[in-house]
N, C-alpha and C. Protein backbone atom coordinates (compact mmCIF):
# COMPACT_ATOMS: atom_id res chain seq x y z
N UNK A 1 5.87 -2.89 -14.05
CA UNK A 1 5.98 -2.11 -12.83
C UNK A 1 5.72 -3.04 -11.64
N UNK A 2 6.68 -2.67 -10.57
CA UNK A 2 6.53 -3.71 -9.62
C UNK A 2 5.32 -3.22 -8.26
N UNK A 3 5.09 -3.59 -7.30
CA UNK A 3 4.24 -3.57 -6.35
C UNK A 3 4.71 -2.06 -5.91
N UNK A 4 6.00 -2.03 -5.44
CA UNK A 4 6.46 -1.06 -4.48
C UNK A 4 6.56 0.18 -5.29
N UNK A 5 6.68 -0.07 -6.71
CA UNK A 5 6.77 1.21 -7.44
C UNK A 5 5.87 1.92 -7.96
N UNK A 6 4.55 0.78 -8.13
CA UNK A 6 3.45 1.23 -8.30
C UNK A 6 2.80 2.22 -7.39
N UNK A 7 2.80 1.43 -5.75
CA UNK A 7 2.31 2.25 -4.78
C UNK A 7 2.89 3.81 -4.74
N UNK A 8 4.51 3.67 -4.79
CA UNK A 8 4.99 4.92 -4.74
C UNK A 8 4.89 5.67 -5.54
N UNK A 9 4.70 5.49 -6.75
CA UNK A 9 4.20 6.20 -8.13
C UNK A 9 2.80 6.80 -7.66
N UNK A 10 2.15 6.33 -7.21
CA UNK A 10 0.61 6.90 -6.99
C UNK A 10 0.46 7.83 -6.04
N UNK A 11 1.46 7.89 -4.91
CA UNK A 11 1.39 8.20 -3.81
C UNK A 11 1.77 9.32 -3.98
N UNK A 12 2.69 9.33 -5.28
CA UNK A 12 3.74 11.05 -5.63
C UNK A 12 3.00 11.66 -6.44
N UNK A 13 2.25 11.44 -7.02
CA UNK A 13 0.95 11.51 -7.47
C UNK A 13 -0.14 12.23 -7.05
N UNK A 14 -0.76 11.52 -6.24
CA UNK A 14 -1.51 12.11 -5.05
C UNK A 14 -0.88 13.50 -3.83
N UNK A 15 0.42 13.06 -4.12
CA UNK A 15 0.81 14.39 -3.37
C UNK A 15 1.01 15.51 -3.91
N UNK A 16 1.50 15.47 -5.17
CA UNK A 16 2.05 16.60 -6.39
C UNK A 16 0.31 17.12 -6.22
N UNK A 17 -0.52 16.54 -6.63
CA UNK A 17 -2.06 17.03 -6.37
C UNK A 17 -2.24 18.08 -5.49
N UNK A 18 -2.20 17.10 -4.00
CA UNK A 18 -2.48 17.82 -2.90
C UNK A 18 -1.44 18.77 -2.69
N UNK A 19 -0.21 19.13 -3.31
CA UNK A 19 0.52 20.60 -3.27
C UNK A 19 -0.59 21.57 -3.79
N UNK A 20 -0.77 21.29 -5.05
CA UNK A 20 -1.19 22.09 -6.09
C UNK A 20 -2.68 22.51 -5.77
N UNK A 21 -3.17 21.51 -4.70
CA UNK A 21 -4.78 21.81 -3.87
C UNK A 21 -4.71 22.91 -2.82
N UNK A 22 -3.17 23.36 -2.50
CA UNK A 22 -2.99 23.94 -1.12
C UNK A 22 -3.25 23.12 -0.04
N UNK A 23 -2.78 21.83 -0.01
CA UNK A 23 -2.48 20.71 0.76
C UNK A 23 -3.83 20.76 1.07
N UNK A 24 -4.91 20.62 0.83
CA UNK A 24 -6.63 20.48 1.03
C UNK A 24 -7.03 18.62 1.07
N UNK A 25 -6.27 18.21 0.20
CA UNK A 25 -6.96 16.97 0.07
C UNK A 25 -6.64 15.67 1.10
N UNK A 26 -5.12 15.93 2.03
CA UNK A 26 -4.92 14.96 2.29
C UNK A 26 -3.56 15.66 3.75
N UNK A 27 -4.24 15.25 4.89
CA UNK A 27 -3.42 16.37 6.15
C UNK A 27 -1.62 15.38 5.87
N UNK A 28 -1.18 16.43 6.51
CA UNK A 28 0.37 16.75 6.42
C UNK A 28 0.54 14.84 7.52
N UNK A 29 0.00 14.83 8.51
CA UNK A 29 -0.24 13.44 9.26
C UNK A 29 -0.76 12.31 8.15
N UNK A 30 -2.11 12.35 7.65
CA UNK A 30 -2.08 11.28 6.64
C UNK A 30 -0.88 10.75 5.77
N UNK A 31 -0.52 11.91 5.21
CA UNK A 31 1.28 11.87 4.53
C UNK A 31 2.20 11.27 4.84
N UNK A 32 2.65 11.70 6.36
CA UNK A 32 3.37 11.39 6.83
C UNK A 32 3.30 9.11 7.06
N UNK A 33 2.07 9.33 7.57
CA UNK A 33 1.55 7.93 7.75
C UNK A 33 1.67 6.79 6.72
N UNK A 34 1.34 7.48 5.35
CA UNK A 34 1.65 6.99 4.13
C UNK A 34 2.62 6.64 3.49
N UNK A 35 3.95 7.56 4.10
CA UNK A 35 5.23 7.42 3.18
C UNK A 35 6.02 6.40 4.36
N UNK A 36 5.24 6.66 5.74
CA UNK A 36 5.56 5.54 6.56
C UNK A 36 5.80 3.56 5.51
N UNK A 37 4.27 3.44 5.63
CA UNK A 37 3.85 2.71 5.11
C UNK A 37 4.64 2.13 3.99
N UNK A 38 4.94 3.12 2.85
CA UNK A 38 5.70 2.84 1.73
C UNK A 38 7.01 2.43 2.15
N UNK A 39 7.67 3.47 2.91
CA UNK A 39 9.01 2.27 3.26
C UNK A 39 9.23 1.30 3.93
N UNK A 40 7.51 0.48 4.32
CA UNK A 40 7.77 -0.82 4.61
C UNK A 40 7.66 -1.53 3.58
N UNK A 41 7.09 -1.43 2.48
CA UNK A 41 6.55 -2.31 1.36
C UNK A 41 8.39 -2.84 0.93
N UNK A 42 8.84 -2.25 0.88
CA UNK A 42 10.26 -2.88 0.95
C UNK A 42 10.70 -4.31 1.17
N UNK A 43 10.33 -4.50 2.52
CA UNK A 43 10.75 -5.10 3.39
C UNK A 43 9.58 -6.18 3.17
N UNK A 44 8.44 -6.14 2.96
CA UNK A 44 7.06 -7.03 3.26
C UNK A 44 7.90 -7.73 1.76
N UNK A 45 7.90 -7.14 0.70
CA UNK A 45 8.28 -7.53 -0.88
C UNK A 45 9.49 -9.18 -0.49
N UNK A 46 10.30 -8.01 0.63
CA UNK A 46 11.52 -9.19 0.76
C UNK A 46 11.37 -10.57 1.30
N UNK A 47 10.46 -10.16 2.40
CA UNK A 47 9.68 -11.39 3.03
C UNK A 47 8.86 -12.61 2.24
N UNK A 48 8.38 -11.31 1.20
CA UNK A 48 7.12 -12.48 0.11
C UNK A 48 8.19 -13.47 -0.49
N UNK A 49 9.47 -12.78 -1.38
CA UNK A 49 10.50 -13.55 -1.93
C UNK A 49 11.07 -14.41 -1.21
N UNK A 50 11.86 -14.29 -0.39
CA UNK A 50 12.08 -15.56 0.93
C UNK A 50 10.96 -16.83 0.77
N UNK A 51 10.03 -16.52 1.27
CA UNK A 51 9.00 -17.58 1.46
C UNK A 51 8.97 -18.23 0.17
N UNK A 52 8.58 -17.54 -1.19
CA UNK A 52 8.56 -18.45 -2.11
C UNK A 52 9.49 -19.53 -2.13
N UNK A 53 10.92 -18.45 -2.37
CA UNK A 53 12.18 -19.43 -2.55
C UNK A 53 11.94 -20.73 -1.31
N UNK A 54 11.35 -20.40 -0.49
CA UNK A 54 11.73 -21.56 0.89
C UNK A 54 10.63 -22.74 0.63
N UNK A 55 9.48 -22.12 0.13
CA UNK A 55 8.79 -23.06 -0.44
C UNK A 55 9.05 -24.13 -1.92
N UNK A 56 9.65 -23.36 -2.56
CA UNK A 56 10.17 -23.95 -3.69
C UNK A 56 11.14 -25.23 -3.05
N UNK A 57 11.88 -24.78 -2.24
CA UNK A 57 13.19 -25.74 -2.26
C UNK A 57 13.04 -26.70 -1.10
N UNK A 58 11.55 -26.68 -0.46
CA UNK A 58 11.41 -27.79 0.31
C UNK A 58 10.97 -28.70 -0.48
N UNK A 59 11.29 -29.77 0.47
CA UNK A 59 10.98 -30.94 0.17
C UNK A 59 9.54 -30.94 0.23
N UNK A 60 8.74 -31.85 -0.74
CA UNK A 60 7.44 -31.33 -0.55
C UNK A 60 6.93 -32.67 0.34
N UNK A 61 7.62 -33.43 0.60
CA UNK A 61 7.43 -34.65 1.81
C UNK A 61 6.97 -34.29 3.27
N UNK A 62 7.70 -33.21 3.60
CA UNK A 62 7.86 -32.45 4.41
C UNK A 62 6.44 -31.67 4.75
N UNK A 63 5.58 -32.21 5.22
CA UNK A 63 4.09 -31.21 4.69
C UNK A 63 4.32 -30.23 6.33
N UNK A 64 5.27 -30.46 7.53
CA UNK A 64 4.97 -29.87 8.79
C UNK A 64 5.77 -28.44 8.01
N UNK A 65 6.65 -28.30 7.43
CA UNK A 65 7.32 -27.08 7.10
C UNK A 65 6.63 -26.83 6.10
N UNK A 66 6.48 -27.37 5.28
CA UNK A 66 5.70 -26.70 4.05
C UNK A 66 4.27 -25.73 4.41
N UNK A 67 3.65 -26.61 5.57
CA UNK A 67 2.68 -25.96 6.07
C UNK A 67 2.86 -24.21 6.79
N UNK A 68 4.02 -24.52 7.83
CA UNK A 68 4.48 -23.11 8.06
C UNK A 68 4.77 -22.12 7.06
N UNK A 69 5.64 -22.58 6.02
CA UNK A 69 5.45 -21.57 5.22
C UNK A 69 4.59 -21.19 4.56
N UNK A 70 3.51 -21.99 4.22
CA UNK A 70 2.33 -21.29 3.80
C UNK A 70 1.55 -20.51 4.39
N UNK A 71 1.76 -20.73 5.69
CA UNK A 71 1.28 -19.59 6.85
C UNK A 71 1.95 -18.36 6.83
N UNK A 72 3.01 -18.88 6.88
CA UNK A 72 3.65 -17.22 6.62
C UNK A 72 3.58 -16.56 4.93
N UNK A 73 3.55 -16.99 3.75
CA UNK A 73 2.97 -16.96 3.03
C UNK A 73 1.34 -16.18 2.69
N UNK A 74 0.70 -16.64 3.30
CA UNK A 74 -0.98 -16.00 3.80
C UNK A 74 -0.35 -14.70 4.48
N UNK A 75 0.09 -15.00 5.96
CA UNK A 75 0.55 -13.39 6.38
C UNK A 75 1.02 -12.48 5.78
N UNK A 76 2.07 -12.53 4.94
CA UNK A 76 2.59 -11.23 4.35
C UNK A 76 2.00 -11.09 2.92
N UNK A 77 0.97 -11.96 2.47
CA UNK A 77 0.21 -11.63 1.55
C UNK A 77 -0.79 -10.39 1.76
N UNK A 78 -1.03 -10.98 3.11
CA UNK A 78 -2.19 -10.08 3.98
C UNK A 78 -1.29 -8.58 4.44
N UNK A 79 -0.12 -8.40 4.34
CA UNK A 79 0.91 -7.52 4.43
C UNK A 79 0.32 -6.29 3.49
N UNK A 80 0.80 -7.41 2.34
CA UNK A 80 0.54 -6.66 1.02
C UNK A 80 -0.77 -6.38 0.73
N UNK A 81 -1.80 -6.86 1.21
CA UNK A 81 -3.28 -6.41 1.15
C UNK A 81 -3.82 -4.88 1.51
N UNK A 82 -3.11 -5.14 2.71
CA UNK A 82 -3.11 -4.16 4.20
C UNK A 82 -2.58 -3.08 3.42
N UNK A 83 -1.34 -2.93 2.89
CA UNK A 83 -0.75 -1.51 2.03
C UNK A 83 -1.65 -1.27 0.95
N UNK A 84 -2.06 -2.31 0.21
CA UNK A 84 -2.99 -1.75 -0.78
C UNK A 84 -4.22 -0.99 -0.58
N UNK A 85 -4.61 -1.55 1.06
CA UNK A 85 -5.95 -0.95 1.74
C UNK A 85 -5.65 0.20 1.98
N UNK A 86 -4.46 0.73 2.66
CA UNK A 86 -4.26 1.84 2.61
C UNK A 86 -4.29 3.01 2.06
N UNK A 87 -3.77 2.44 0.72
CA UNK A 87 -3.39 3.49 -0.22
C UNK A 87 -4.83 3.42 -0.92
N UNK A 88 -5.49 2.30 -0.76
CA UNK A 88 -6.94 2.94 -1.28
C UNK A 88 -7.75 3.50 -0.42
N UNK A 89 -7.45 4.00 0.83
CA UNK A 89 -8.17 4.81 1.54
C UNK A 89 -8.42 6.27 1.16
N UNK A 90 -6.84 5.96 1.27
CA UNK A 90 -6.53 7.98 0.66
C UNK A 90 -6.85 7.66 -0.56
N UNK A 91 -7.18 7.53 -1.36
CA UNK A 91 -7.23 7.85 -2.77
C UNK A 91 -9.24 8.22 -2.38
N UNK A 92 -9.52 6.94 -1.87
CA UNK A 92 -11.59 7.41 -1.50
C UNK A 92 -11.24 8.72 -0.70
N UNK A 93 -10.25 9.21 0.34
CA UNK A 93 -10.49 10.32 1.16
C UNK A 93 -10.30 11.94 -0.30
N UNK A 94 -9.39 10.88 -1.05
CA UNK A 94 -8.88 12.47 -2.34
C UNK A 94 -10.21 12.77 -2.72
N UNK A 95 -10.95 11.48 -3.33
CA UNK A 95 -11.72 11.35 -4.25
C UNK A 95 -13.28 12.25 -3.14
N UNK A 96 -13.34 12.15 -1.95
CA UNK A 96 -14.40 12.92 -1.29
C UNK A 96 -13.94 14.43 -1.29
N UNK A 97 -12.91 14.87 -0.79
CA UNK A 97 -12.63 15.95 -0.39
C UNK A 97 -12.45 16.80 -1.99
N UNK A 98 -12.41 16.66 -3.31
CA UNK A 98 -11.96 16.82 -4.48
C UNK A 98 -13.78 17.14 -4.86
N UNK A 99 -14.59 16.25 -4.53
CA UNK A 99 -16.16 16.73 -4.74
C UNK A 99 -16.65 17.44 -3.87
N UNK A 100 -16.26 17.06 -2.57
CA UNK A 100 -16.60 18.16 -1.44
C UNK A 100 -16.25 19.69 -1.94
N UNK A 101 -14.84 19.99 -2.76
CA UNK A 101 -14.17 21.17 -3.14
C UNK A 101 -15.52 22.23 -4.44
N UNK A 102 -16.28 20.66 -4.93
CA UNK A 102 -16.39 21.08 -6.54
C UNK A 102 -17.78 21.61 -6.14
N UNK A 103 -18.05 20.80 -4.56
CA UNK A 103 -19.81 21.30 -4.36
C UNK A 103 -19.75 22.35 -4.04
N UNK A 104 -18.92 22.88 -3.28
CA UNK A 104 -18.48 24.67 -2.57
C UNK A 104 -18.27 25.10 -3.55
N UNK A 105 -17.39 24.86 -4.61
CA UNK A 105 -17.71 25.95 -5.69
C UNK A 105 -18.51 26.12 -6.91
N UNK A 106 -19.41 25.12 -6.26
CA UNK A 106 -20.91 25.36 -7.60
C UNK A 106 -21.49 25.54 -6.83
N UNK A 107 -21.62 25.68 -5.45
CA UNK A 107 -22.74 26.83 -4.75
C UNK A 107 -22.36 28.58 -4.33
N UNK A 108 -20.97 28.76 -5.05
CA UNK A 108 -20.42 29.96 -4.48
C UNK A 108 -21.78 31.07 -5.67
């Protein structure tokens, strides 16, 4: 399973949930924000591939380009960090609001 399918796998996941919660766990805006997010991972994925390939096929003599691309390299690593941070936000926000649910109904 790749990066982008993973995230989106989890994410449909987490939402099929929050239907079945009466949308409780996670606002219609978080959602929205999220599936944002996912259709950039697309694009960040394409960027990571580029760079490799560009790194691969330099000359490794070359340390002023090689260097840039490792910079950009670091950045869209940090791309891909950043989406993973995300999606582990909401999953800690499921994971509160899901005990928050369980404490209201072991004090009903």
């Amino acid at each position: 399973m790749n990066i982008e399918n993973s995230v989106k796998n989890t994410f449909e996941l987490i939402k099929k949930i929050n239907r079945k919660m009466n949308n409780s766990i996670i606002s219609n805006e978080e959602e929205k924000e999220q599936e944002e997010n996912i259709r950039e991972i697309s694009e960040i994925i394409n960027r990571f591939n580029v760079i490799l390939e560009n790194i691969d096929k330099l000359n490794k003599e070359n340390s002023e380009k090689l260097l840039r691309e490792f910079i950009q390299l670091h950045l869209v690593i940090g791309d891909i960090e950043w989406q993973y941070d995300q999606l582990h936000e909401i999953i800690r926000k499921v994971i509160e609001n899901i005990e928050c649910k369980n404490e209201i109904s072991d004090n009903i």
